[in-house]
Every structure is written in structure tokens, then in C-alpha cells.
Protein backbone atom coordinates (compact mmCIF):
# COMPACT_ATOMS: atom_id res chain seq x y z
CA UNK A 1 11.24 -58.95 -5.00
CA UNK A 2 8.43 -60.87 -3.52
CA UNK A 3 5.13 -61.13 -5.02
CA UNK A 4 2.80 -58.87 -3.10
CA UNK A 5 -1.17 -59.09 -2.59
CA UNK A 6 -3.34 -55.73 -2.36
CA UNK A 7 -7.06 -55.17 -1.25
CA UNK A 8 -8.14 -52.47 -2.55
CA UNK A 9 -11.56 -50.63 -1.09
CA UNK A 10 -14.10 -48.95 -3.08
CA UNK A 11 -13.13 -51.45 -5.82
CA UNK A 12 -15.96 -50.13 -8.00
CA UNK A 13 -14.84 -46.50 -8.41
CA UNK A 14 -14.88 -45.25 -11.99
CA UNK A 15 -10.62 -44.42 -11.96
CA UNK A 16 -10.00 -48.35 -10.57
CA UNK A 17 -9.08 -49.30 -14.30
CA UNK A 18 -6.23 -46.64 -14.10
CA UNK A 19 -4.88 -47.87 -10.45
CA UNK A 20 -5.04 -51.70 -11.51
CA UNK A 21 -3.46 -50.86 -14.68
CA UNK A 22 -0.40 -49.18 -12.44
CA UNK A 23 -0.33 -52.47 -10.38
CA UNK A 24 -0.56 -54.75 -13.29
CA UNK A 25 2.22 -53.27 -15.02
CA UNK A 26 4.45 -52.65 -12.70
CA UNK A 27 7.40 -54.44 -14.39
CA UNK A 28 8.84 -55.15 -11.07
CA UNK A 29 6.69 -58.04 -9.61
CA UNK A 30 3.34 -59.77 -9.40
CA UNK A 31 0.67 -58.09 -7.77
CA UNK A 32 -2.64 -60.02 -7.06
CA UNK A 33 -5.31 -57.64 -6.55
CA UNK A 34 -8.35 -58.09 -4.05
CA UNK A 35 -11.43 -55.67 -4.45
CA UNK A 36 -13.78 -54.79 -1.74
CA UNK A 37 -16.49 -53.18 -2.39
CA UNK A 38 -20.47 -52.30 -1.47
CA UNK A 39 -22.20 -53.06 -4.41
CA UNK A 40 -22.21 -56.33 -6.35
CA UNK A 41 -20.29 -55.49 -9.87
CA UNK A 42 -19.56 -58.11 -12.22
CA UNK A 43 -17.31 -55.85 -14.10
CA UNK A 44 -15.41 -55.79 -10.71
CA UNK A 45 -14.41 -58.89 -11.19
CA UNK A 46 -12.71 -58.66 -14.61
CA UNK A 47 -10.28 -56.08 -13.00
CA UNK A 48 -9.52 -57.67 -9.82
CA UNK A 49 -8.06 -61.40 -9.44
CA UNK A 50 -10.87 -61.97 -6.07
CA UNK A 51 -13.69 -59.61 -5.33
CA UNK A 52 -15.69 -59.46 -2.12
CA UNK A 53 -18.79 -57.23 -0.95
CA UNK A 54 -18.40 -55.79 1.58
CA UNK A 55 -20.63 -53.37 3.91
CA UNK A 56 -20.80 -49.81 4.18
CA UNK A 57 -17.31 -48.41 5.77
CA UNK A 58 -19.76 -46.66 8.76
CA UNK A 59 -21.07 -49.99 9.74
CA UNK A 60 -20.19 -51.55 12.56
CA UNK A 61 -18.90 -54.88 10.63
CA UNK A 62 -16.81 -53.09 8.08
CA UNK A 63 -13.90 -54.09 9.97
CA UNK A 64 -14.35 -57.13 10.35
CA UNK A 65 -15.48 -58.09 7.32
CA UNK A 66 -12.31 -57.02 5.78
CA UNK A 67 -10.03 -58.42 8.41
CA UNK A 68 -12.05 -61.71 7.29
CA UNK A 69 -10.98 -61.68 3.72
CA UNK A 70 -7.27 -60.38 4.36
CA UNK A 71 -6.75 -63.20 6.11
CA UNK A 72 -8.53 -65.46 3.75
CA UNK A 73 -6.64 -64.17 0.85
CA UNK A 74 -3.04 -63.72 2.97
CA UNK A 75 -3.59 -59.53 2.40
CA UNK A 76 -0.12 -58.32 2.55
CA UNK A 77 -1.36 -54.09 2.07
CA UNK A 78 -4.65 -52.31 2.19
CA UNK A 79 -5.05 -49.56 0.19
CA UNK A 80 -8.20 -47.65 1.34
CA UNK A 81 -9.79 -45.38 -1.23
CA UNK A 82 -12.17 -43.90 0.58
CA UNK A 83 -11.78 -41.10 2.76
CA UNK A 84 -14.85 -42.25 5.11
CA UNK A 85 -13.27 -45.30 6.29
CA UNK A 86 -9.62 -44.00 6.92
CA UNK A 87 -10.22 -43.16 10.40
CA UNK A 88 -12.01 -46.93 11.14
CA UNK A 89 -8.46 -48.07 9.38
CA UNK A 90 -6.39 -46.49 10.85
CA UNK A 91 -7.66 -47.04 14.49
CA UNK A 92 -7.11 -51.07 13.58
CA UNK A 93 -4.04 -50.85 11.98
CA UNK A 94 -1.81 -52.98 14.58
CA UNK A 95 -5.26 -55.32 14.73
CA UNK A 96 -4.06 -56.00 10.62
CA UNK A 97 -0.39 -55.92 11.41
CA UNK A 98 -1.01 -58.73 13.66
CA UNK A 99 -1.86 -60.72 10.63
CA UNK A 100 0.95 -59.52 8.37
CA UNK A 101 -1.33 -56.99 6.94
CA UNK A 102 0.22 -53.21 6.21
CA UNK A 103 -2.71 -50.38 5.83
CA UNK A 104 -1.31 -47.90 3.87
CA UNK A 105 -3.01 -44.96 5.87
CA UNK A 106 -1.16 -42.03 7.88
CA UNK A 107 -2.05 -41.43 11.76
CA UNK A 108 -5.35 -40.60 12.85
CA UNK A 109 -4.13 -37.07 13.32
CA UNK A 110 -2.88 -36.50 9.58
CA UNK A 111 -5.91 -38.23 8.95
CA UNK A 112 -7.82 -35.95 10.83
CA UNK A 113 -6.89 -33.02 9.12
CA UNK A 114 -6.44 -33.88 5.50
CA UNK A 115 -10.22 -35.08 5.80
CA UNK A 116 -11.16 -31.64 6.81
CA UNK A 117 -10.80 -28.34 4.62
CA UNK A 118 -10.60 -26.23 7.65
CA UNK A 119 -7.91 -28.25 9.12
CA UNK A 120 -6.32 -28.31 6.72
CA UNK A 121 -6.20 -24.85 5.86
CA UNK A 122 -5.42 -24.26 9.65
CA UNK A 123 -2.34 -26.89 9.61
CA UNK A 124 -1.04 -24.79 6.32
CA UNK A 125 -1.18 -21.78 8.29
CA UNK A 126 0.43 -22.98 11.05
CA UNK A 127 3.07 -24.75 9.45
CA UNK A 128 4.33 -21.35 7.38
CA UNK A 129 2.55 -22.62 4.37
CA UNK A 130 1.21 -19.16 2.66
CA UNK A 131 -2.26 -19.53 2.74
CA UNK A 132 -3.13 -15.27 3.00
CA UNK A 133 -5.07 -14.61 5.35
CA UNK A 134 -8.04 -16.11 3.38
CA UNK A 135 -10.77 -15.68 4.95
CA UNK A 136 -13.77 -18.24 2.53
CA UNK A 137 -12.07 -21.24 2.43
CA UNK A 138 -13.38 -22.94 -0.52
CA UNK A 139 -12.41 -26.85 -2.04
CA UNK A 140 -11.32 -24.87 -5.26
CA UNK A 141 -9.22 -22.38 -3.16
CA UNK A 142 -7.26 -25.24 -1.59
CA UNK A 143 -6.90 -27.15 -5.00
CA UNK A 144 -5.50 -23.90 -6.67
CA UNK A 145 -2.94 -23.05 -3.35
CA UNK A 146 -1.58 -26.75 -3.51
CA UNK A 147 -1.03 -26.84 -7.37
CA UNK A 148 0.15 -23.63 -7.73
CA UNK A 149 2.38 -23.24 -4.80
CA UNK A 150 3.12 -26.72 -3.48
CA UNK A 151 2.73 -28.55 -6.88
CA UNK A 152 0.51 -31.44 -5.26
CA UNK A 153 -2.78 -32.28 -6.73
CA UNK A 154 -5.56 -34.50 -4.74
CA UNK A 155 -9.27 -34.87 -4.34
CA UNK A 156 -9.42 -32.83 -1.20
CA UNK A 157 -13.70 -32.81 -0.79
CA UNK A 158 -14.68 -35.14 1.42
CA UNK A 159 -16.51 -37.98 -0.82
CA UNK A 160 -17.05 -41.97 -1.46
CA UNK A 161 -13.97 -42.39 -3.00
CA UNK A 162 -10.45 -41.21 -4.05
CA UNK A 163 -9.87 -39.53 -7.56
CA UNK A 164 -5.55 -39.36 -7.40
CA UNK A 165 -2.91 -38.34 -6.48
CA UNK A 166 0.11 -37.01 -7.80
CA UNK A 167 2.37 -34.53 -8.49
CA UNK A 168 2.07 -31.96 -11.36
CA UNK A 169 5.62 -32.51 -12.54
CA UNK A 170 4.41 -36.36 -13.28
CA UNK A 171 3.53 -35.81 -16.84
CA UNK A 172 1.56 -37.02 -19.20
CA UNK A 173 1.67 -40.21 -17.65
CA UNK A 174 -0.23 -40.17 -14.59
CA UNK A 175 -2.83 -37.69 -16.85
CA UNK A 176 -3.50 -40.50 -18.66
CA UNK A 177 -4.38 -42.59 -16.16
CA UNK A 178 -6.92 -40.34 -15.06
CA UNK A 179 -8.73 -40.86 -18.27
């Protein structure tokens, strides 16, 4: 297997020690890890192998800016944490892919909904997912239905950054790397 490069956004999230620690120890190949990220963090930097700053995902250079250092660096996957700046990713996608650069982010469409409790709920409903007729859609409504039923568990609120993901049946393992 080839040695792979990653960019991760939102670099400074309080669960990146988990995620680098997943990279890190793989056991199936090196992984070089770039972190972008708003704010200026020296403890950043003793995760990641390169860390840039980078500007806020709504502004206009955010793009940019990233499509600077992925080609600096030889990016061979994004992995946005962030839900704000999925749909800005995802739009650019080929833009990246013209510079050997995968961003690990679903269509605008998925993206669409899964940013958007209501959507979401509506695409369950939809789909023949049993969501009950409910009526107050709530965040802790749509955590419980996915557990429970679906046994999927994500940060669904729309935020700055990405808590998890992954399945209850994980175990222990992936609990721990939430601590």
C-alpha cells in the first residue's frame, strides 16, 4: 500500500487527538497528516506533521487557500470536519481531483440533507425509514431514532465541527476514542 497524505479541517477540534491517533496507528501504512485550521494552535502542531491557518470556511478564500496547501503538500484526501464548509467542498471537488486530490464528502444533495434536521427527517420518511408521524422534530429525537433503530450514531446539530461517527456495534474501541 502506498503511503497516503490527509488534510484534515478544523484541525483544532477537541476529538482531533482520537482521529490522528486512528491514522497514526493504522498498522497498514504511513499517513502524513496536514491540519488546517482558523486559529493559530501550537498544540496543533504536535499532532499534525504540517499545520496551516487557514480562513473561515464562509469566506470567500477558503477555497483557495486550501487548494494552495494541497498542492504544496501533494494532498492526496481531504477530510472536512466541519459541516459548514461541506457544501463549498463539495461544489470544488473535480477543481481538487484535478490535482490528485480526493474530498471525502458525499453530493451536494446528501449533503444537503444530512446538514438539515428537517431534511433529514423528511428523507427518513420518504425512504420507509419509521420515523411516526412525529410531529417536534428535535436533535435528540433524531439521535435516539438512528441509535435505536438504525444503530448509527453522529453529531447531527449543525455546528463548527464533527464529534464521530460510528456504529454502536463498534465497541469499546471507537468509545474510547471519544474520550
Amino acid at each position: 500500500m502506498n503511503d497516503l497524505t490527509i488534510m484534515i479541517t478544523a484541525a483544532g477540534n477537541q476529538y482531533m487527538l482520537g482521529l490522528v491517533d486512528c491514522f497514526k496507528d493504522n498498522g497498514e501504512r504511513k499517513i502524513r497528516l496536514v491540519g488546517a485550521d482558523m486559529n493559530n494552535d501550537s498544540t496543533i502542531l504536535q499532532m499534525m506533521d504540517a499545520v496551516y491557518q487557514v480562513p473561515s470556511a464562509s469566506s470567500l478564500d477558503y477555497i483557495d487557500r486550501l487548494y494552495d496547501i494541497c498542492l504544496k503538500e501533494k494532498v492526496d484526501i481531504i477530510m472536512p470536519i466541519m459541516s459548514a464548509e461541506l457544501p463549498a467542498l463539495v461544489t470544488n471537488k473535480e477543481r481538487f481531483s484535478k490535482i490528485g486530490t480526493i474530498v471525502s464528502v458525499s453530493n451536494l444533495n446528501s449533503v444537503l440533507i444530512a446538514n438539515n434536521k428537517y431534511k433529514l427527517y423528511e428523507f427518513m420518511a420518504e425512504n420507509g425509514m419509521d420515523v411516526q408521524g412525529e410531529k417536534s422534530l428535535s436533535g435528540q429525537w433524531l439521535y435516539d431514532e438512528l441509535r435505536e433503530k438504525y444503530h448509527l450514531q453522529c453529531e447531527m446539530a449543525a455546528g463548527s465541527y464533527c464529534l464521530a461517527m460510528f456504529t454502536v456495534a463498534d465497541g469499546t474501541e471507537a468509545y474510547r476514542r471519544m474520550a
